[in-house]
C-alpha atoms as a PDB file:
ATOM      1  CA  UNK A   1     -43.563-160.223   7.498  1.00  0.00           C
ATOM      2  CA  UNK A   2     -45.750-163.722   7.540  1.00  0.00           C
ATOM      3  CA  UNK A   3     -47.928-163.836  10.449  1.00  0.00           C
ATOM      4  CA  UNK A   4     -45.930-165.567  13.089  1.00  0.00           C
ATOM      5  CA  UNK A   5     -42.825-165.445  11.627  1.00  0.00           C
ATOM      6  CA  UNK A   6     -40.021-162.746  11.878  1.00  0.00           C
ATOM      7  CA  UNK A   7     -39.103-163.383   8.156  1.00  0.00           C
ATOM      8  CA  UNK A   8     -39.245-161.195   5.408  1.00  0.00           C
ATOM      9  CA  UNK A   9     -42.038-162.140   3.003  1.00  0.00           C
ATOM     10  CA  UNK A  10     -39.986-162.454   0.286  1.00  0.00           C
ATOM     11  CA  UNK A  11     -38.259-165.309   2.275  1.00  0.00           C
ATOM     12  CA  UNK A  12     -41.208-167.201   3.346  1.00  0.00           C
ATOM     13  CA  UNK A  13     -41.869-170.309   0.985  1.00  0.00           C
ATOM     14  CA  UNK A  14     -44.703-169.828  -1.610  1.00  0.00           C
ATOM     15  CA  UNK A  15     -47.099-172.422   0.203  1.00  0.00           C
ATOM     16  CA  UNK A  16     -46.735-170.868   3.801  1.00  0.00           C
ATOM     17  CA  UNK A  17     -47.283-166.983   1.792  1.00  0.00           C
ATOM     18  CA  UNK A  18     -50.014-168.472   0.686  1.00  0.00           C
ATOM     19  CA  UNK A  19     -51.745-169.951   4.029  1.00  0.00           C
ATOM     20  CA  UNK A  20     -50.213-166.489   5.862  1.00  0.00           C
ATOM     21  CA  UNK A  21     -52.276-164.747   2.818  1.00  0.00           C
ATOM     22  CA  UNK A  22     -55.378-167.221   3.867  1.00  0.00           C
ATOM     23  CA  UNK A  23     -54.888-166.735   7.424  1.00  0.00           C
ATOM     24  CA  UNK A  24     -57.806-164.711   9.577  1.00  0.00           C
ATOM     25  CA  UNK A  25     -56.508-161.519  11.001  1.00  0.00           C
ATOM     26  CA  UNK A  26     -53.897-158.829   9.458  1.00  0.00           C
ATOM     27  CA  UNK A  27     -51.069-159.501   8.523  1.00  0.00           C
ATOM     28  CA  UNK A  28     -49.877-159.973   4.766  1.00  0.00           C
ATOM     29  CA  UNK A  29     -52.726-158.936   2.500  1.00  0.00           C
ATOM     30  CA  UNK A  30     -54.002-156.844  -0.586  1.00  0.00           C
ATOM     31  CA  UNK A  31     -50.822-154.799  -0.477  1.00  0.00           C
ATOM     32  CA  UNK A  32     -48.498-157.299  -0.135  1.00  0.00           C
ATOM     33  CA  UNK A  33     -49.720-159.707  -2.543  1.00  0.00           C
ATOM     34  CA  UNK A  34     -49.666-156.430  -5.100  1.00  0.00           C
ATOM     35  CA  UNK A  35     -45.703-156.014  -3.904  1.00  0.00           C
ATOM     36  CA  UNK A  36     -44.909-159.796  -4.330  1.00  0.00           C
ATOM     37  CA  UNK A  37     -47.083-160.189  -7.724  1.00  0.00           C
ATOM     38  CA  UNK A  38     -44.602-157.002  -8.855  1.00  0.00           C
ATOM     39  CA  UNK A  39     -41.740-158.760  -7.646  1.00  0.00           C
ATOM     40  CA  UNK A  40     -42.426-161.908  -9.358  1.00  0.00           C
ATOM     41  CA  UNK A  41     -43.192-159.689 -12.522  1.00  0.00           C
ATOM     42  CA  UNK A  42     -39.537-158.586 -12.641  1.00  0.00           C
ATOM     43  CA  UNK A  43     -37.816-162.042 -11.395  1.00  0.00           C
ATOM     44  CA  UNK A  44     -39.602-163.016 -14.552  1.00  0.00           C
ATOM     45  CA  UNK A  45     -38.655-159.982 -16.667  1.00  0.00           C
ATOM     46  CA  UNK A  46     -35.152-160.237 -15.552  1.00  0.00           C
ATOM     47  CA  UNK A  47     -34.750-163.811 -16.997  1.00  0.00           C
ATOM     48  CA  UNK A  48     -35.806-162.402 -20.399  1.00  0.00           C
ATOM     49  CA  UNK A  49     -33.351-159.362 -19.866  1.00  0.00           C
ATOM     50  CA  UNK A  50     -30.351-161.539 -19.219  1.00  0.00           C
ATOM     51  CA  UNK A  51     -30.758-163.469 -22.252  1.00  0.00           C
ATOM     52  CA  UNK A  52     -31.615-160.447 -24.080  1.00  0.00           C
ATOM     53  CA  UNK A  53     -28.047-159.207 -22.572  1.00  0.00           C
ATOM     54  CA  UNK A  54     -26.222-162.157 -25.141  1.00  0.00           C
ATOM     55  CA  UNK A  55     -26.844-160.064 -27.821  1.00  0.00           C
ATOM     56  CA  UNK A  56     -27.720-156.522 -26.375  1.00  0.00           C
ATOM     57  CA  UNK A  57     -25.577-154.906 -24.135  1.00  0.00           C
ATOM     58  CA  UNK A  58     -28.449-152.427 -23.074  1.00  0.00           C
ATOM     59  CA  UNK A  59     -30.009-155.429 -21.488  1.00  0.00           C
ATOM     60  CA  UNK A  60     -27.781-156.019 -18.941  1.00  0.00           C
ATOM     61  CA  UNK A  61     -28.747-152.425 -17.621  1.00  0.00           C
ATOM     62  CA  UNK A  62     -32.195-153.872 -17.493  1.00  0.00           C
ATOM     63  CA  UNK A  63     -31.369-156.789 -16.116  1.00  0.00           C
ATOM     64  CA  UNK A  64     -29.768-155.036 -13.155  1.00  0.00           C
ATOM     65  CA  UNK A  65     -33.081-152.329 -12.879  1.00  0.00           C
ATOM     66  CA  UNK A  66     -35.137-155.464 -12.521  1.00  0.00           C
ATOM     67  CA  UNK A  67     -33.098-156.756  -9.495  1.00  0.00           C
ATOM     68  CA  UNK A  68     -33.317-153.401  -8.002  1.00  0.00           C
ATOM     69  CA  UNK A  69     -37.502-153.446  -8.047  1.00  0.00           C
ATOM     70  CA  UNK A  70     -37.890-157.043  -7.568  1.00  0.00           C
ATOM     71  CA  UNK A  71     -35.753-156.360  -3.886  1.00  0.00           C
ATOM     72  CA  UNK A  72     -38.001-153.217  -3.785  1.00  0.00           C
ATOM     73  CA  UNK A  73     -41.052-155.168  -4.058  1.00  0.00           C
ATOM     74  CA  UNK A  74     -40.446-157.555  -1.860  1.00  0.00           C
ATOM     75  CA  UNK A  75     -39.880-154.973   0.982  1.00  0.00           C
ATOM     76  CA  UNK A  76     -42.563-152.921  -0.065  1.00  0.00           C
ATOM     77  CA  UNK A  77     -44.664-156.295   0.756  1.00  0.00           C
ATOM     78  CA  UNK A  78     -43.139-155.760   4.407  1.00  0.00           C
ATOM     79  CA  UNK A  79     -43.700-152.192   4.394  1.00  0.00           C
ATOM     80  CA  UNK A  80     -47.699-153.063   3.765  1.00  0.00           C
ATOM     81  CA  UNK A  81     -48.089-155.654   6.275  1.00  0.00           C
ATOM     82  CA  UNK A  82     -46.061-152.291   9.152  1.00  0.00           C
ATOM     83  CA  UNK A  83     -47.761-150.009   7.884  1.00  0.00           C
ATOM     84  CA  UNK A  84     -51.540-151.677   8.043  1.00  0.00           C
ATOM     85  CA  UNK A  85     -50.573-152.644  11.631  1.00  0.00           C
ATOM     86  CA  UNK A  86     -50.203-149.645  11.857  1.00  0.00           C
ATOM     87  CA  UNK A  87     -53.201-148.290  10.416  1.00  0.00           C
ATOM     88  CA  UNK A  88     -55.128-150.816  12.844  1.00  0.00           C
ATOM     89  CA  UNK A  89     -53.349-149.431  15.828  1.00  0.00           C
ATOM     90  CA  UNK A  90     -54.171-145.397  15.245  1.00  0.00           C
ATOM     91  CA  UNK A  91     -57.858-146.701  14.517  1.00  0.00           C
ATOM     92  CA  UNK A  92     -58.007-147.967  18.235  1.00  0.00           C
ATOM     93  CA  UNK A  93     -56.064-144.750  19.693  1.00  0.00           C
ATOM     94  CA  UNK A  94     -58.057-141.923  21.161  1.00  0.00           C
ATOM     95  CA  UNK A  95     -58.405-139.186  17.369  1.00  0.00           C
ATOM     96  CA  UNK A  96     -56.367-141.760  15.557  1.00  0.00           C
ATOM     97  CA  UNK A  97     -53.422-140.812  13.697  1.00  0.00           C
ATOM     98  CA  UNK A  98     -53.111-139.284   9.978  1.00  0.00           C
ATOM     99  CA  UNK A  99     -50.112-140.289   9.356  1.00  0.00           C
ATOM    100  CA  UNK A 100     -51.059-144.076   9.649  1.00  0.00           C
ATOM    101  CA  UNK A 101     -53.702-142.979   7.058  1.00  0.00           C
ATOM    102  CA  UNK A 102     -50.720-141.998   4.971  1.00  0.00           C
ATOM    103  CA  UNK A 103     -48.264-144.813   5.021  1.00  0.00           C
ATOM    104  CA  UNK A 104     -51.086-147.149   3.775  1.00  0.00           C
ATOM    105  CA  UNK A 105     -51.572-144.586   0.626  1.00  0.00           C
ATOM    106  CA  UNK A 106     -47.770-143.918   0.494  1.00  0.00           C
ATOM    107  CA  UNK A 107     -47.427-147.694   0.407  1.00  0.00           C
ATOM    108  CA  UNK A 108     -49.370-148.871  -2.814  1.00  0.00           C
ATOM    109  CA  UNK A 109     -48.514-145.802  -4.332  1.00  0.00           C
ATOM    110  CA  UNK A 110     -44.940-146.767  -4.141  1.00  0.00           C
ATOM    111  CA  UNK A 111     -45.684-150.449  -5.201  1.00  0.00           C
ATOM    112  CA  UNK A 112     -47.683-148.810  -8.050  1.00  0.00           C
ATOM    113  CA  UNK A 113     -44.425-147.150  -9.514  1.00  0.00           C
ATOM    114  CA  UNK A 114     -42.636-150.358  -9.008  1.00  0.00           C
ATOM    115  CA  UNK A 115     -45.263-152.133 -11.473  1.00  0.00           C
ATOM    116  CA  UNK A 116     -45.327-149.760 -13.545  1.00  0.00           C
ATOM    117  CA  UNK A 117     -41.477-149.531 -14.277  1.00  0.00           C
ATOM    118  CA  UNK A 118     -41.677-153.833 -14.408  1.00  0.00           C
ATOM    119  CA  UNK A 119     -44.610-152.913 -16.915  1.00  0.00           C
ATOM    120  CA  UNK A 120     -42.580-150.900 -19.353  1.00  0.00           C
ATOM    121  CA  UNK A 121     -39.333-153.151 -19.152  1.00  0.00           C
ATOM    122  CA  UNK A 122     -41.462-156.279 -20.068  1.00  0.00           C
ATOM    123  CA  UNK A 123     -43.916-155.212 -22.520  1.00  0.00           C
ATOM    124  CA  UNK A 124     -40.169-153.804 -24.190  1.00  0.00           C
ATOM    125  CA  UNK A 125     -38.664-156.873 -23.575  1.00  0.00           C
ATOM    126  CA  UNK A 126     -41.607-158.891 -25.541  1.00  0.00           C
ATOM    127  CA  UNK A 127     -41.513-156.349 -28.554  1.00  0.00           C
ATOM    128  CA  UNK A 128     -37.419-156.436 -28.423  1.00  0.00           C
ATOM    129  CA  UNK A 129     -35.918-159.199 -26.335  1.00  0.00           C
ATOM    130  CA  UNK A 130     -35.429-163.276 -27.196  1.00  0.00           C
ATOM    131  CA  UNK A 131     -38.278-164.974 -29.487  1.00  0.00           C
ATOM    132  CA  UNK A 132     -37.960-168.006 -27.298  1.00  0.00           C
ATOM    133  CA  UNK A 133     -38.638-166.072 -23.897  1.00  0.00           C
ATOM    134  CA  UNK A 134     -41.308-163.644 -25.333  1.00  0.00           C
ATOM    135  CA  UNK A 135     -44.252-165.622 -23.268  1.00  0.00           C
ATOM    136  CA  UNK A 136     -42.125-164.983 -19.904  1.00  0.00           C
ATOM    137  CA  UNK A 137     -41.890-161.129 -21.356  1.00  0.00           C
ATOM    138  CA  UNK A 138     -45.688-161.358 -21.803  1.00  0.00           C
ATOM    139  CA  UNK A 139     -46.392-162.827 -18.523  1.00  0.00           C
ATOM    140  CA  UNK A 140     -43.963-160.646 -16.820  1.00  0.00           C
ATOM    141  CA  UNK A 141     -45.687-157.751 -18.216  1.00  0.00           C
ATOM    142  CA  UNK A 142     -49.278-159.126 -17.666  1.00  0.00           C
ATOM    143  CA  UNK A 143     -48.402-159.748 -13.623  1.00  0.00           C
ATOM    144  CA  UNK A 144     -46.954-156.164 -13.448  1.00  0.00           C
ATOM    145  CA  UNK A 145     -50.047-154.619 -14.782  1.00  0.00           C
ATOM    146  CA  UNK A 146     -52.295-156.153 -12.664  1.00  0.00           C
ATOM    147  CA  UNK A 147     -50.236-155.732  -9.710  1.00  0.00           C
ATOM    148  CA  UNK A 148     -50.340-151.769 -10.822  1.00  0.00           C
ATOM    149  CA  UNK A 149     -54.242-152.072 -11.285  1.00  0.00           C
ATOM    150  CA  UNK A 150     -54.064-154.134  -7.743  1.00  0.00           C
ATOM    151  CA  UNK A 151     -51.877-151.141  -6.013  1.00  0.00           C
ATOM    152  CA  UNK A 152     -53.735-148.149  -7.573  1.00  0.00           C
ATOM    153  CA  UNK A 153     -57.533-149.679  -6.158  1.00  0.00           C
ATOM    154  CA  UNK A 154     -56.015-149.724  -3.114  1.00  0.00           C
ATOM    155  CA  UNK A 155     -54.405-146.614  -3.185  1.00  0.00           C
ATOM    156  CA  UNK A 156     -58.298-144.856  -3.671  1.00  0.00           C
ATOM    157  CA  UNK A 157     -60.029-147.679  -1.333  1.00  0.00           C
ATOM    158  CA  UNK A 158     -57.325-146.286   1.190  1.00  0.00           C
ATOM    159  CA  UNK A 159     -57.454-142.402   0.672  1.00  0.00           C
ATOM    160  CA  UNK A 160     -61.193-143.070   1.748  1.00  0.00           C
ATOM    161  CA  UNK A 161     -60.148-143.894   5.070  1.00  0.00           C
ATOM    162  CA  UNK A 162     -58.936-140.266   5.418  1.00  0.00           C
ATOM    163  CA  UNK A 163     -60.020-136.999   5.185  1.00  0.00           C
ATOM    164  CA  UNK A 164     -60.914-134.843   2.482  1.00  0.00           C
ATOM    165  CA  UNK A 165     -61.012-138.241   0.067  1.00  0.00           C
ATOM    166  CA  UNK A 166     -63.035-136.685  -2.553  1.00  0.00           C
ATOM    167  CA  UNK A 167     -60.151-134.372  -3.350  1.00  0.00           C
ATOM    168  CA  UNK A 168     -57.358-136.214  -3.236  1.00  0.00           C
ATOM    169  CA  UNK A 169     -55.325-136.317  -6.794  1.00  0.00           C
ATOM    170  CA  UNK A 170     -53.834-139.211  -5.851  1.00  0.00           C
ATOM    171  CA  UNK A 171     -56.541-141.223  -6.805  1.00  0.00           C
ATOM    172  CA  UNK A 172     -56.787-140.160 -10.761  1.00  0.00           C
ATOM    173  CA  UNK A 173     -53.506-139.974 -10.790  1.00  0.00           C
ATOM    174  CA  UNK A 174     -52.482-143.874  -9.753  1.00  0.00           C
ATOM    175  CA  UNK A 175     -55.854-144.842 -12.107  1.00  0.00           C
ATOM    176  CA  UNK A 176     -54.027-142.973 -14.499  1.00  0.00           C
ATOM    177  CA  UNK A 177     -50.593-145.205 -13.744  1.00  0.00           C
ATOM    178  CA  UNK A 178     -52.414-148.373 -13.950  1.00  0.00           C
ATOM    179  CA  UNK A 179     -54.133-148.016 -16.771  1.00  0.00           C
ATOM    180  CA  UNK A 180     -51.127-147.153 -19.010  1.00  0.00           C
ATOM    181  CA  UNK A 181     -49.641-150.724 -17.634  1.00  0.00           C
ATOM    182  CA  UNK A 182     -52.329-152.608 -18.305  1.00  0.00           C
ATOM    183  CA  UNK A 183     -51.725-150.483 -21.989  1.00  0.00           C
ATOM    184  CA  UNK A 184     -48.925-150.920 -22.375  1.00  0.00           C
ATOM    185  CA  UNK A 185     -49.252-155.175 -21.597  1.00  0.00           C
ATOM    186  CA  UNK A 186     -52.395-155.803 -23.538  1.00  0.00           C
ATOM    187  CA  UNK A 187     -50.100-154.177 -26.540  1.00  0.00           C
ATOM    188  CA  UNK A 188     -47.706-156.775 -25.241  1.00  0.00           C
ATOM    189  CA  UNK A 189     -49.764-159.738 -25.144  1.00  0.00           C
ATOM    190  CA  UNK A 190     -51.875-159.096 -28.364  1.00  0.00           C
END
């Protein structure tokens, strides 16, 4: 939620996201900007899909899948700003708590597959969908990928914070993730 208001992020007007985003202090950050940038990803893809849907029926599928991850974005945004909070709070607390440690790995790594999925479905959509939407497809696909690049630094810069780091497959595995988006959207885009 924006600092100092009980509203979801995804309900907060773009210029007060951004001055919560600029504000000193926790509260919406790295993780949530990842979760919105997905979110606007598949708003955007979604437009392409339902125009798509005119002449492909498969498309309205899509069009409904996008829906589903932009909502699950934009609480995944919320989820980040809890669980850093969180995160914060253990810190302070007497042997802190591991499974604060978690929900800010658990977190990107969520917003991650969200990306990714908005990844594939745009960079399809610009190969497949409507001529006169195929820079929204591009876009769309371009904003997912870096939100997957976005969610799968943090998901390593976070795993630091914990024990045993250095082993954690997590890490390759989300680099991994990200890199086929950002794949998968340069083939898009060029």
């Amino acid at each position: 939620m924006a600092a100092g208001s009980p509203r979801p992020l995804g309900e907060v007007a773009v210029g007060r996201l951004g001055d919560a985003l600029a504000a000193k202090g926790p509260g919406p950050a790295a993780g949530s900007t990842s979760a919105i940038t997905a979110a606007l990803a598949a708003g955007l893809a979604g437009k392409v899909a339902k125009a798509a849907a005119r002449t492909d029926p498969a498309a309205v599928d899509l069009s409904h899948e996008l829906d589903g991850l932009r909502a699950r974005a934009l609480g995944l945004a919320d989820d980040d700003v809890a669980a850093f909070a969180g995160f914060l709070a253990a810190r302070k607390a007497p042997g802190g708590d591991a499974g604060a440690t978690e929900a800010i790995v658990q977190v990107p790594l969520d917003v991650l597959a969200v990306a990714v999925r908005v990844t594939e479905i745009a960079a399809a959509l610009a190969e497949h969908g409507p001529d006169a939407l195929s820079g929204d497809a591009v876009t769309a696909s371009l904003l997912a990928a870096a939100a997957a690049e976005s969610a799968s630094a943090l998901v390593g810069i976070n795993i630091a914070d914990g024990p045993e780091a250095w082993a954690d497959p997590r890490v390759e595995d989300a680099e991994e993730r990200a890199g086929e988006a950002r794949r998968l959207a340069e083939r898009a885009a060029f």
